[in-house]
C-alpha atoms as a PDB file:
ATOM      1  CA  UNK A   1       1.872   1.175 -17.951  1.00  0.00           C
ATOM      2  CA  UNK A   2       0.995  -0.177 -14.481  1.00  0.00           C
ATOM      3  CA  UNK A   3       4.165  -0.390 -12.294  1.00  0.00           C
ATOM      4  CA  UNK A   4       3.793  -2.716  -8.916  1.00  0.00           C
ATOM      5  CA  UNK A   5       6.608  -2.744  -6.298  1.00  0.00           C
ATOM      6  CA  UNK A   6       6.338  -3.476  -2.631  1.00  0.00           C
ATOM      7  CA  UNK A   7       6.855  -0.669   0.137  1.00  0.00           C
ATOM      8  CA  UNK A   8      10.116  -0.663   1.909  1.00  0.00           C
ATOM      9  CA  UNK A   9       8.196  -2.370   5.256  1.00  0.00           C
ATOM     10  CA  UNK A  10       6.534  -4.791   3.021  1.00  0.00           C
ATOM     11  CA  UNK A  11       3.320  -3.768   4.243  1.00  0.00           C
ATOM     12  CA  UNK A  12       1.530  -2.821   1.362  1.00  0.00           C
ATOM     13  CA  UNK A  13       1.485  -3.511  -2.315  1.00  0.00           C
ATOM     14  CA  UNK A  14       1.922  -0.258  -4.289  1.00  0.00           C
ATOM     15  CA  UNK A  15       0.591   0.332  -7.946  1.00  0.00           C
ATOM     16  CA  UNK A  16       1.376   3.406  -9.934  1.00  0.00           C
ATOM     17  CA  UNK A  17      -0.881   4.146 -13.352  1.00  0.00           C
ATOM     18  CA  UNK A  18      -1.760   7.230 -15.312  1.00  0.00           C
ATOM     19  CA  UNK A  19      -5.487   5.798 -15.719  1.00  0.00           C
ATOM     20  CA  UNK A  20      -5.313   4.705 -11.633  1.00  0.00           C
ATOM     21  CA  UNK A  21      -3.916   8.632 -11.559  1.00  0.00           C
ATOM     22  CA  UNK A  22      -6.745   9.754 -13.701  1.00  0.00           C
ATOM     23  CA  UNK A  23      -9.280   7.793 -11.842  1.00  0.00           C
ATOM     24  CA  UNK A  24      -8.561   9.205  -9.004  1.00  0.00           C
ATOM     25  CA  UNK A  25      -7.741  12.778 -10.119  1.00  0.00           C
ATOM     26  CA  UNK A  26     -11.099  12.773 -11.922  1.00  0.00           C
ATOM     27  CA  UNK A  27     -13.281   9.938 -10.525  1.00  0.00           C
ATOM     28  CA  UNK A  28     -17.047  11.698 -11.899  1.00  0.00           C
ATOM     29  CA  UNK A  29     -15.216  10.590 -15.276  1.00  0.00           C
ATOM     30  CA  UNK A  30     -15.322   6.764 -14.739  1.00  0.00           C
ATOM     31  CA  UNK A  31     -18.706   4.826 -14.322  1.00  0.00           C
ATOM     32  CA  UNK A  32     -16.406   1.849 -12.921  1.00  0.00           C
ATOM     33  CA  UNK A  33     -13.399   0.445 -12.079  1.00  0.00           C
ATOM     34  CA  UNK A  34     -12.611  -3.535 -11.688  1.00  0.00           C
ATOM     35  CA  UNK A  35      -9.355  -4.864  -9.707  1.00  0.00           C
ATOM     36  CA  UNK A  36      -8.415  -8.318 -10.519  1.00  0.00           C
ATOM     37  CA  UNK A  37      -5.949  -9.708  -8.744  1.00  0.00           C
ATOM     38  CA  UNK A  38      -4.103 -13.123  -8.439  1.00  0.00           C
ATOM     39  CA  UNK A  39      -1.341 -14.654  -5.751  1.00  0.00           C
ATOM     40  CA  UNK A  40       1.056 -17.432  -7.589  1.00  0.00           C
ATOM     41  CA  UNK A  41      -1.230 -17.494 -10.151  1.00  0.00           C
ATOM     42  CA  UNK A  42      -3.411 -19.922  -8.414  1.00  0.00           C
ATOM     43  CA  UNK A  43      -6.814 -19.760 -10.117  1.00  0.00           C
ATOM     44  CA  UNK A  44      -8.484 -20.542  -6.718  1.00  0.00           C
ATOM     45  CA  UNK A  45      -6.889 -17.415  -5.442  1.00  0.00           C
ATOM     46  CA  UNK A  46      -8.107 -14.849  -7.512  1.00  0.00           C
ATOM     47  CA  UNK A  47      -9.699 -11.871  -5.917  1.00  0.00           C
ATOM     48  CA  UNK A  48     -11.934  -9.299  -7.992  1.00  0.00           C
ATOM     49  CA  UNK A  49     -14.041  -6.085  -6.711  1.00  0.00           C
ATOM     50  CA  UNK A  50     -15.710  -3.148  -8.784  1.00  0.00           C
ATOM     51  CA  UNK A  51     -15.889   0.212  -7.442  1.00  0.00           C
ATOM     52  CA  UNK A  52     -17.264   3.256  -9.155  1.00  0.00           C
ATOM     53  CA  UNK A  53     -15.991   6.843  -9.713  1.00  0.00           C
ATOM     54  CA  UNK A  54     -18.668   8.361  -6.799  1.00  0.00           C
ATOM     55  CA  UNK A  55     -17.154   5.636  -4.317  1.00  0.00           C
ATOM     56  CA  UNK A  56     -14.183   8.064  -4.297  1.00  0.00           C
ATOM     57  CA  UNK A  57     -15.616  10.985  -5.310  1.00  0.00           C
ATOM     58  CA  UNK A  58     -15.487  12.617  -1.426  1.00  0.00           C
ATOM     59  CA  UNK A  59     -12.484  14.371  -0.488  1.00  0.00           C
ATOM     60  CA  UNK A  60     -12.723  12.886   3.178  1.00  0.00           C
ATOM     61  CA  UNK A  61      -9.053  11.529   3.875  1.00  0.00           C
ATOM     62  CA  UNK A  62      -9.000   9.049   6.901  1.00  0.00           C
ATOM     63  CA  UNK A  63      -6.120   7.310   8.881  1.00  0.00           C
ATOM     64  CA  UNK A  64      -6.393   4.695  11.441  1.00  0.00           C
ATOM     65  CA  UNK A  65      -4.872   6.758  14.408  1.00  0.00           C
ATOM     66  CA  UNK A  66      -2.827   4.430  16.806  1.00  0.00           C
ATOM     67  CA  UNK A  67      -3.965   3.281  20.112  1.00  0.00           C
ATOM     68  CA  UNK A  68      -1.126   2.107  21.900  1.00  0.00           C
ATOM     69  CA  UNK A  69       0.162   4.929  24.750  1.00  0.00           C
ATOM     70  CA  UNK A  70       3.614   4.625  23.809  1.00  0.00           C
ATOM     71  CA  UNK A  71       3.288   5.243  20.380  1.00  0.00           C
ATOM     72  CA  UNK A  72       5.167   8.493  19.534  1.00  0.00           C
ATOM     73  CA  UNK A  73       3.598  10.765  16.904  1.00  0.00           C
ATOM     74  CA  UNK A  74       6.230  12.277  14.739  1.00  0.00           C
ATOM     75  CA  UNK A  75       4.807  14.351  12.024  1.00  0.00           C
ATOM     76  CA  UNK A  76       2.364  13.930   9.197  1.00  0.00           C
ATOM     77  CA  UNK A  77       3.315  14.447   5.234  1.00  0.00           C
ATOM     78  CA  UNK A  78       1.161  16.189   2.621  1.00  0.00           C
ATOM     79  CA  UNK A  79       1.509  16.821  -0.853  1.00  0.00           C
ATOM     80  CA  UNK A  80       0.746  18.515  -3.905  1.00  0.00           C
ATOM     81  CA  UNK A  81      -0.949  16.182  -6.010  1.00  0.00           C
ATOM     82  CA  UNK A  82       0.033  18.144  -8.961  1.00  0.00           C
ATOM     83  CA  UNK A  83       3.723  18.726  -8.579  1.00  0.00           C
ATOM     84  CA  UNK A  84       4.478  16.389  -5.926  1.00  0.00           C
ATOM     85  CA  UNK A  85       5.738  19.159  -3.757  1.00  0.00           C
ATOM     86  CA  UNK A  86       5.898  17.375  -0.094  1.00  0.00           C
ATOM     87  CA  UNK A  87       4.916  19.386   2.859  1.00  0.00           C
ATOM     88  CA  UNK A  88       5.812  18.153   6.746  1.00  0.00           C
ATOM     89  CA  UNK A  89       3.852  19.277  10.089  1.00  0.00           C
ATOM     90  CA  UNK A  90       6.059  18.049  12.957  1.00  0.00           C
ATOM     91  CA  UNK A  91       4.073  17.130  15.939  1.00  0.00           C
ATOM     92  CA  UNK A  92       7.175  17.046  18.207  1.00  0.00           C
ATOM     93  CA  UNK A  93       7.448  13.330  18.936  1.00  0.00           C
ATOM     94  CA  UNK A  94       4.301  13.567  20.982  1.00  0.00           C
ATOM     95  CA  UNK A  95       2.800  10.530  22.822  1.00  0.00           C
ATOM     96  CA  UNK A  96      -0.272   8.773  22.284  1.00  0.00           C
ATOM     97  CA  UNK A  97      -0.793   8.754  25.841  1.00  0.00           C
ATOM     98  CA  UNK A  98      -1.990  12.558  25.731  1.00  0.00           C
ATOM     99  CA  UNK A  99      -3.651  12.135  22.978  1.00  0.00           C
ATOM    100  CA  UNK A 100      -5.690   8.965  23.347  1.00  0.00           C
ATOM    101  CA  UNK A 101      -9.251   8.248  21.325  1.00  0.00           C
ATOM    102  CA  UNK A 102     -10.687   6.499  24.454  1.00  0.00           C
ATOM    103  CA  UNK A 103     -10.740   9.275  26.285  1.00  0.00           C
ATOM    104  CA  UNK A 104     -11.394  12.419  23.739  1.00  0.00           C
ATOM    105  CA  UNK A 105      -7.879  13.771  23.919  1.00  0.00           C
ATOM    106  CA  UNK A 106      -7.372  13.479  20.334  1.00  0.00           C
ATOM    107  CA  UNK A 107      -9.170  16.535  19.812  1.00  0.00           C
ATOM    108  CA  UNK A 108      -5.927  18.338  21.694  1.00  0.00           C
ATOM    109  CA  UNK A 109      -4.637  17.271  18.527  1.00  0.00           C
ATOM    110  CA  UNK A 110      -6.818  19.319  16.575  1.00  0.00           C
ATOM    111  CA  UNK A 111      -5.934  23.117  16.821  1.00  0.00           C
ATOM    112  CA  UNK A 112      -2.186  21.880  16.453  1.00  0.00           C
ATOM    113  CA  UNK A 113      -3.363  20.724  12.797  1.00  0.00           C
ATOM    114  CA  UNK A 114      -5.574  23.387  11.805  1.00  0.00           C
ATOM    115  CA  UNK A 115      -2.605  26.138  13.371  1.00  0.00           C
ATOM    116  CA  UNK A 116      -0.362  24.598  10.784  1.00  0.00           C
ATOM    117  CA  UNK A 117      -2.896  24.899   7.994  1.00  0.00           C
ATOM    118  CA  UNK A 118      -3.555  28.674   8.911  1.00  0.00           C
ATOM    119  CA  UNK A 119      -0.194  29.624   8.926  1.00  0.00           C
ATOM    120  CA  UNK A 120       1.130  27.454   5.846  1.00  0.00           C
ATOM    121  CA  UNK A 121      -1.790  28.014   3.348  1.00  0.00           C
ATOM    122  CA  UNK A 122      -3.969  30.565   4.976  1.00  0.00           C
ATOM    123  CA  UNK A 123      -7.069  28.194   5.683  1.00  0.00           C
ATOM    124  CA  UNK A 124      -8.583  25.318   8.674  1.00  0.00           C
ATOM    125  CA  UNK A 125      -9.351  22.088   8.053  1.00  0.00           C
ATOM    126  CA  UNK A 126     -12.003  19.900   9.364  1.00  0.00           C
ATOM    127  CA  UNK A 127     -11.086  17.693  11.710  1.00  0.00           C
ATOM    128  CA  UNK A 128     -13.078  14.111  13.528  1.00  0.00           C
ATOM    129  CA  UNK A 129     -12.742  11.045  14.995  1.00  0.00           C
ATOM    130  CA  UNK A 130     -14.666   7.719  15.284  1.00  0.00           C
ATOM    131  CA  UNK A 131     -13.843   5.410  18.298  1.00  0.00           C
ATOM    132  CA  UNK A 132     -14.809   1.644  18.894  1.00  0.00           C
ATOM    133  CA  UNK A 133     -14.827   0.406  21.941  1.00  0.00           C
ATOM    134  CA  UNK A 134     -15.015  -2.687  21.500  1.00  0.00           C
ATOM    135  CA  UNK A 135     -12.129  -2.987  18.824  1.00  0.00           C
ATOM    136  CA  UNK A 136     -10.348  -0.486  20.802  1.00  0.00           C
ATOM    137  CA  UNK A 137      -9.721   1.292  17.123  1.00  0.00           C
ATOM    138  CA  UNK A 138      -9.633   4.659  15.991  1.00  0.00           C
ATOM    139  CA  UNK A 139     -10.051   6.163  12.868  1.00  0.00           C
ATOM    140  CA  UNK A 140      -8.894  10.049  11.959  1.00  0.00           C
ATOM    141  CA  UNK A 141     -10.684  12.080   9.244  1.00  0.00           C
ATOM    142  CA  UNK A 142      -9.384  15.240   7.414  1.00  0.00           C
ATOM    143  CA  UNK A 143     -11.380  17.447   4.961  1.00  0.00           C
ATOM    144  CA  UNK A 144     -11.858  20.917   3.773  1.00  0.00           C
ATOM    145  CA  UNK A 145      -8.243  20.477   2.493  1.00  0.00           C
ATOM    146  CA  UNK A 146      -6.664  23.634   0.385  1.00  0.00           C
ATOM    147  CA  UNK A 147      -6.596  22.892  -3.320  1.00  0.00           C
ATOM    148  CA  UNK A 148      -4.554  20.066  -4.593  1.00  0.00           C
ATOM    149  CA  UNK A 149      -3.498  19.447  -1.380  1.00  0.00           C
ATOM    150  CA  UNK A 150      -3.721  15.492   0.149  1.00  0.00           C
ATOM    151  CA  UNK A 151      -2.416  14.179   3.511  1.00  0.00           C
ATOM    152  CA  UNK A 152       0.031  11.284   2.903  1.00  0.00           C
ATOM    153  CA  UNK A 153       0.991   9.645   5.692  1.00  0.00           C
ATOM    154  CA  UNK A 154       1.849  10.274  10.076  1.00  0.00           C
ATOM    155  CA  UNK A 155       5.003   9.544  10.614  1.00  0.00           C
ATOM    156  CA  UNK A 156       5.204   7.215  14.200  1.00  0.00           C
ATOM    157  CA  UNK A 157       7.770   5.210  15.996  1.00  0.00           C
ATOM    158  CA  UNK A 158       6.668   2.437  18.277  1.00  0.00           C
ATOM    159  CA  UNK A 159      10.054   1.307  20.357  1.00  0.00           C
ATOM    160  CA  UNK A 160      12.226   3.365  18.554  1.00  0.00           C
ATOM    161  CA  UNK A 161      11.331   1.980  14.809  1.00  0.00           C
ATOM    162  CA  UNK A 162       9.964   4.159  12.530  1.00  0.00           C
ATOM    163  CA  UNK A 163       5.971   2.595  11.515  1.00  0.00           C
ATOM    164  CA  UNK A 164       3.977   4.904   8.633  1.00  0.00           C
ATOM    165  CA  UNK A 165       0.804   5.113   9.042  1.00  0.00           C
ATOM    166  CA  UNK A 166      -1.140   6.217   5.643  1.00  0.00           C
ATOM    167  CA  UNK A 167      -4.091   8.223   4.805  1.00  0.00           C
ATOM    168  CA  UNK A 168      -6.668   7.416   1.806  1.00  0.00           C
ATOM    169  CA  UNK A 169      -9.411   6.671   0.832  1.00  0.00           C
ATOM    170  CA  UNK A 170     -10.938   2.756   1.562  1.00  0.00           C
ATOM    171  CA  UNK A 171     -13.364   1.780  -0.569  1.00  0.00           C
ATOM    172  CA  UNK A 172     -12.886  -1.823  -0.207  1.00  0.00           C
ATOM    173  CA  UNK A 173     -11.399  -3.483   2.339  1.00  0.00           C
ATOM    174  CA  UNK A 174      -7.475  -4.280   1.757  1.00  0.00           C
ATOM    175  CA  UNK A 175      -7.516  -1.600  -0.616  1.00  0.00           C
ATOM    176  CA  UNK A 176      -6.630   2.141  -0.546  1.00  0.00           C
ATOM    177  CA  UNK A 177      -6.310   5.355  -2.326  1.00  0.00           C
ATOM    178  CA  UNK A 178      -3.339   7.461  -1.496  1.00  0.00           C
ATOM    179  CA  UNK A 179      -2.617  10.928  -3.382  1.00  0.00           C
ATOM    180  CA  UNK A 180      -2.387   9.532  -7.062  1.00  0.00           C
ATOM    181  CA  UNK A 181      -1.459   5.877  -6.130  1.00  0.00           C
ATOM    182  CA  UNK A 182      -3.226   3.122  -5.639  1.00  0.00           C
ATOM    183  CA  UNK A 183      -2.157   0.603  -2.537  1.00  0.00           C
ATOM    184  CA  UNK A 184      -3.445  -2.960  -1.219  1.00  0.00           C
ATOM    185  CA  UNK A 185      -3.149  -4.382   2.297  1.00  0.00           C
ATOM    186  CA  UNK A 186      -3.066  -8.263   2.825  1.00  0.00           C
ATOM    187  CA  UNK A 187      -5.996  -7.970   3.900  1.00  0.00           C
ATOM    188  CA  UNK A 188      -7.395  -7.913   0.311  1.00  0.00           C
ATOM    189  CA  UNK A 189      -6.251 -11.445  -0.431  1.00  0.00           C
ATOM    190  CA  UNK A 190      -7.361 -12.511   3.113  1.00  0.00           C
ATOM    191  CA  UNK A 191      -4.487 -12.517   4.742  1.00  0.00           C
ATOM    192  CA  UNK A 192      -2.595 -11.137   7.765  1.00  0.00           C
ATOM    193  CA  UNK A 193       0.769 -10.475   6.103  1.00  0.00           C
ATOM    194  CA  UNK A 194       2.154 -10.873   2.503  1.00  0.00           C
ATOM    195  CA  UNK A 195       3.557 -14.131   2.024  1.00  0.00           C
ATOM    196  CA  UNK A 196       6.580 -13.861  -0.834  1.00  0.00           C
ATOM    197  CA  UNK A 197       5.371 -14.536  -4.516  1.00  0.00           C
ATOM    198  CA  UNK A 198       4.216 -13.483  -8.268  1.00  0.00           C
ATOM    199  CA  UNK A 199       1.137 -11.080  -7.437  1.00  0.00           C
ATOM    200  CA  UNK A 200      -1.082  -9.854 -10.808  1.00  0.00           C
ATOM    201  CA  UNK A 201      -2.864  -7.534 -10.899  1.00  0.00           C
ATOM    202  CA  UNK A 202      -5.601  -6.628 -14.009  1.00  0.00           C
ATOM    203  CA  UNK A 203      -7.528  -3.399 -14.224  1.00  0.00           C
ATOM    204  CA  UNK A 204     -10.530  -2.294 -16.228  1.00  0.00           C
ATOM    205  CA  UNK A 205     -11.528   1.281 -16.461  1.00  0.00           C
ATOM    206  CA  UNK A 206     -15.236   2.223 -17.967  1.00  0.00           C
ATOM    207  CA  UNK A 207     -15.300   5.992 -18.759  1.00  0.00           C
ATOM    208  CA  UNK A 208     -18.242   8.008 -18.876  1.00  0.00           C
ATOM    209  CA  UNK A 209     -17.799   8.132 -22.287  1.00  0.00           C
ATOM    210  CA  UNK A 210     -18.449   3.971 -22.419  1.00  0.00           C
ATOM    211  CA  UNK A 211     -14.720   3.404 -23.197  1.00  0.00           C
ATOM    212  CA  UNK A 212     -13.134   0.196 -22.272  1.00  0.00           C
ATOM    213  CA  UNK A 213      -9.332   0.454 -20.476  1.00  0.00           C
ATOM    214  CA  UNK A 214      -7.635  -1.942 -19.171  1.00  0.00           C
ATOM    215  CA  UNK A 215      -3.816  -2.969 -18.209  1.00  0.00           C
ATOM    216  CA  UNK A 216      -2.185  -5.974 -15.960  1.00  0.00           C
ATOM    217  CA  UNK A 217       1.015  -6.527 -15.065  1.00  0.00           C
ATOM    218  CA  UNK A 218       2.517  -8.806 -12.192  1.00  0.00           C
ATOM    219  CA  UNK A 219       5.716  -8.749 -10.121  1.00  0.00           C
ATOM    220  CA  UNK A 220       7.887 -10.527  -7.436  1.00  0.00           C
ATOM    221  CA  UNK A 221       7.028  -9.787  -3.804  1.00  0.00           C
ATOM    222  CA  UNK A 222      10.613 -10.353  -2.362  1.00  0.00           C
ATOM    223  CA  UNK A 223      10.726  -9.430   1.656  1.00  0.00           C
ATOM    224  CA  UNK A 224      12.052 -12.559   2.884  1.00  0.00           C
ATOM    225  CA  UNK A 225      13.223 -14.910  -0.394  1.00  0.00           C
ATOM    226  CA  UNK A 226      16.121 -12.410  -0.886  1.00  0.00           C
ATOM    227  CA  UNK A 227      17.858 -13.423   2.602  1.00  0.00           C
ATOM    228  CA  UNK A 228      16.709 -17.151   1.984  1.00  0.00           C
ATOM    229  CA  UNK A 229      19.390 -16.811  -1.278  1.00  0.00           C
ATOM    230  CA  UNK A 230      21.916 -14.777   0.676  1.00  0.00           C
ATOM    231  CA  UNK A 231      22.300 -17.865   2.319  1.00  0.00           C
ATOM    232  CA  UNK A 232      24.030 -19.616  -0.254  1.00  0.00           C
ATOM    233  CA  UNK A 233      26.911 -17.055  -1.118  1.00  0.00           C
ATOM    234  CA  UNK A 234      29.700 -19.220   0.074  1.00  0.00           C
ATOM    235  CA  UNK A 235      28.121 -22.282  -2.030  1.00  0.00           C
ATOM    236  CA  UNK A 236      28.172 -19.702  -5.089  1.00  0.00           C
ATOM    237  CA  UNK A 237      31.898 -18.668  -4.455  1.00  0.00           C
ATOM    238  CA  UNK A 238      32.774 -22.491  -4.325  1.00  0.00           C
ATOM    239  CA  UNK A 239      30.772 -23.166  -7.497  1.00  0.00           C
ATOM    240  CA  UNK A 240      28.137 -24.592  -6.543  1.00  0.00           C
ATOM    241  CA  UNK A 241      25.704 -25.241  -9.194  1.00  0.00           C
ATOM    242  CA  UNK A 242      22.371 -25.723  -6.886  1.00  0.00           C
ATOM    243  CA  UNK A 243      23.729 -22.236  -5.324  1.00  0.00           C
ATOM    244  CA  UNK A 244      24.123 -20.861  -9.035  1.00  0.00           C
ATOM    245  CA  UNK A 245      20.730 -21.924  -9.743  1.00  0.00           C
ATOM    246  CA  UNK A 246      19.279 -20.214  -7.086  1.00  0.00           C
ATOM    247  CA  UNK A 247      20.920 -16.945  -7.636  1.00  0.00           C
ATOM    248  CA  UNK A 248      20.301 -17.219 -11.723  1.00  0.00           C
ATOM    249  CA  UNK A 249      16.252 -18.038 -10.747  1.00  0.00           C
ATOM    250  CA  UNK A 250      16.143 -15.058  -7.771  1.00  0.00           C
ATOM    251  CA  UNK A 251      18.159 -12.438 -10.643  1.00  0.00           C
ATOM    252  CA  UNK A 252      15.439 -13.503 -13.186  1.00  0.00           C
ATOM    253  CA  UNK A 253      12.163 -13.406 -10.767  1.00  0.00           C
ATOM    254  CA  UNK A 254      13.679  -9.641  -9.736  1.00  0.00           C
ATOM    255  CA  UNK A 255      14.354  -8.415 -13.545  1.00  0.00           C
ATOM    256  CA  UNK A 256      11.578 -10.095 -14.925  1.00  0.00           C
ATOM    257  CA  UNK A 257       9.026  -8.119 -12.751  1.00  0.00           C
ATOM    258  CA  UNK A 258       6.921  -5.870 -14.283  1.00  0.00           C
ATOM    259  CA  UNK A 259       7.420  -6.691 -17.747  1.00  0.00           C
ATOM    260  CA  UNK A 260       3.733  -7.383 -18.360  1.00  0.00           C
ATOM    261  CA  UNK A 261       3.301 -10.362 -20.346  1.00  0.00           C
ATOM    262  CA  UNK A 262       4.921 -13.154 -18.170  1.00  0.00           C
ATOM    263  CA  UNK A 263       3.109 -14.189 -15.296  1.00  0.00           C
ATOM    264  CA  UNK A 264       3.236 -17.581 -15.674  1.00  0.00           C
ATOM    265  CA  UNK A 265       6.988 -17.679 -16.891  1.00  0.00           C
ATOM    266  CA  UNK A 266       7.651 -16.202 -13.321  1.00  0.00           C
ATOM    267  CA  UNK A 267       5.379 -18.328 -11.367  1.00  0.00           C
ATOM    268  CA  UNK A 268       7.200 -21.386 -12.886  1.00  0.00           C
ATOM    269  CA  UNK A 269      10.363 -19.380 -11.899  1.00  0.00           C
ATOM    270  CA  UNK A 270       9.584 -19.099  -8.815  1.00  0.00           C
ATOM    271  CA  UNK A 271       8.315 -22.891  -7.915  1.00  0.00           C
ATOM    272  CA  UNK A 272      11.539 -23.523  -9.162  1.00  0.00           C
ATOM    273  CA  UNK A 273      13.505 -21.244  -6.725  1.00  0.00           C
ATOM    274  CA  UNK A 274      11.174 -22.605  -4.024  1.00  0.00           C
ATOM    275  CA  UNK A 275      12.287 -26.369  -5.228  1.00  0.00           C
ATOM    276  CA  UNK A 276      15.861 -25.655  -5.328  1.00  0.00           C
ATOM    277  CA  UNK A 277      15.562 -23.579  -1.729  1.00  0.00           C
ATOM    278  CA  UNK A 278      14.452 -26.883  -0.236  1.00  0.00           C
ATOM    279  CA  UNK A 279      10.430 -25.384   0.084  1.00  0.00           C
ATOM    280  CA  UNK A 280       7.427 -26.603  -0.940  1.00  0.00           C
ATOM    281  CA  UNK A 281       5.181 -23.935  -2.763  1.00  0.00           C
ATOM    282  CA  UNK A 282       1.556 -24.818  -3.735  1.00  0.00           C
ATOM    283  CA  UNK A 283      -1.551 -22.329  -4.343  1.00  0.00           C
ATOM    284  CA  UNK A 284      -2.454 -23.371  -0.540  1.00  0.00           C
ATOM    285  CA  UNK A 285       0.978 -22.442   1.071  1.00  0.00           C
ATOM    286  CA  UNK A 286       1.785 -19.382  -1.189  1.00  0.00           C
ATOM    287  CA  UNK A 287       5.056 -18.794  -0.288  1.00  0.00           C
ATOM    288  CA  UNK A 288       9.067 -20.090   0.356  1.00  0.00           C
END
C-alpha cells in the first residue's frame, strides 16, 4: 500500500510503495509509470506526468550543491538499498566558501569523496559538476557507485540550522527519486512552498509484461494547521465547543490519513476545520 507523510522540514512530500520500490529497483521492467496527483481535491488542480522505466534507468545520482559561502557542509549519507544499512562521510563542517562552483573549487571536494570510497568499499567514484551562471546554481553528480550502494542526502547547516539537501534522480520537475522512495517538491503543483491540505496521489504502473498496477491514497499535510489548533487549548479546557470541534476535526484529518478510500471525507473535514479556524479555504487559496 502507498504510504504518504510529509518530511520533518515540510519540504517535500514523501511516498513509500513496494511497486514505487520495484520501479525503481528494476525500472527495464516497467514500460511506464503515471503520477496523478490532486491538492484539496480541487479538480482544477490536478497534476499528471508519465515517465518510463529508461527515464531512470541511469545510475547518475545528482544534488543541487549550495551556493551560498557560509553554508557549512557537514557530511553526506549513503545507503544500502537492500538492507538499509546507512553509511556517513563527514566532511568536517567545511565551508562553501572553499569550495565554491563559480570558481572550480568544488573539485577540492572531489578526492575527499573518492578517499572515502577507497578506503570504505575498496573502489572511486565518478565525480562532476555543472555551473550556471546566470542562475548562480550548481548541480553535483555521483556515479560508478559500489553495488547497492545510493547517496542519500549532504547534511548542511546554514546559520546554525540543520538544511538536507537530497540526492536522486529528477525526471520531472518537482519530482524525485531517492534510494527506494519516491519524493515531490512544491514545485510539482506549481508552487513555492506546500500550503497545508488533503494531497492524493494515484499511480499506474505498466510492466513489461502489459500488466496494469495501480494504487492511490491521500493524506493531511499538517506543518502549520497543528499550531493554528494549539491555539485553542485554554478554550478546550473551559469547554468550549467551537474549540472541541476543532480539536475533534484536526484528530480525525491526522488519523484518517492514509486510509485510502476517503479523500473527499477529509477534504470536507478539512473545509470544516478551516471554517471553524475562522479561514476561508477554496481550490484557489489551498490552505488555512
Amino acid at each position: 500500500m502507498m504510504y504518504l507523510s510529509k518530511t520533518q522540514n515540510c519540504q517535500f512530500i514523501e511516498i513509500k510503495s513496494d511497486n514505487i520500490s520495484d520501479f525503481i529497483l528494476n525500472p527495464s521492467n516497467y514500460t511506464s509509470f503515471t503520477i496523478t496527483a490532486k491538492l484539496n481535491c480541487c479538480g482544477d488542480e490536478e497534476v499528471t506526468e508519465t515517465i518510463t522505466g529508461l527515464e531512470i534507468g541511469s545510475n547518475v545520482f545528482t544534488l543541487q550543491f549550495p551556493v551560498a559561502p557560509t553554508t557549512t557542509l557537514d557530511s553526506i549519507v549513503f545507503e544500502n538499498i537492500f538492507t538499509h544499512q546507512q553509511f556517513y562521510l563527514p566532511l568536517g563542517s567545511i565551508e562553501v566558501a572553499d569550495y565554491m562552483c563559480s570558481t572550480g573549487d568544488i573539485t577540492l571536494l572531489f578526492p575527499i569523496i573518492d578517499a572515502w570510497f577507497v578506503t570504505n568499499f575498496g573502489g572511486s567514484v565518478t565525480q562532476g559538476y555543472t555551473y550556471d551562471a546566470i542562475t548562480n546554481t550548481c548541480v553535483y553528480t555521483i556515479t560508478d557507485l559500489p553495488l547497492n550502494i545510493t547517496p542519500v542526502n549532504m547534511v548542511t547547516y546554514v546559520a546554525g540550522s540543520q538544511q538536507d539537501i537530497y540526492f536522486g534522480y529528477f525526471p520531472i520537475e518537482g519530482m524525485f527519486f531517492n534510494s527506494n522512495v519516491m519524493y515531490i517538491s512544491p514545485l510539482f503543483f506549481n508552487m513555492t512552498t506546500f500550503v497545508d491540505g488533503i494531497y492524493s496521489f494515484s499511480f499506474t504502473f505498466i510492466d513489461k509484461w502489459n500488466n496494469i498496477i495501480t494504487e492511490s491514497n491521500c493524506f493531511f499535510f499538517d506543518c502549520e494547521t497543528k499550531c493554528k489548533v494549539s491555539t485553542k487549548l485554554e478554550e478546550l479546557l473551559d469547554c468550549n465547543k467551537t474549540a472541541t470541534n476543532i480539536f475533534l476535526l484536526h484528530y480525525t484529518l491526522t488519523e484518517g490519513s492514509n486510509c485510502g478510500c476517503n479523500c473527499d471525507e477529509l477534504c470536507a473535514i478539512f473545509n470544516k476545520l478551516c471554517s471553524e479556524l475562522g479561514t476561508n479555504q477554496t481550490c484557489v487559496t489551498c490552505g488555512c
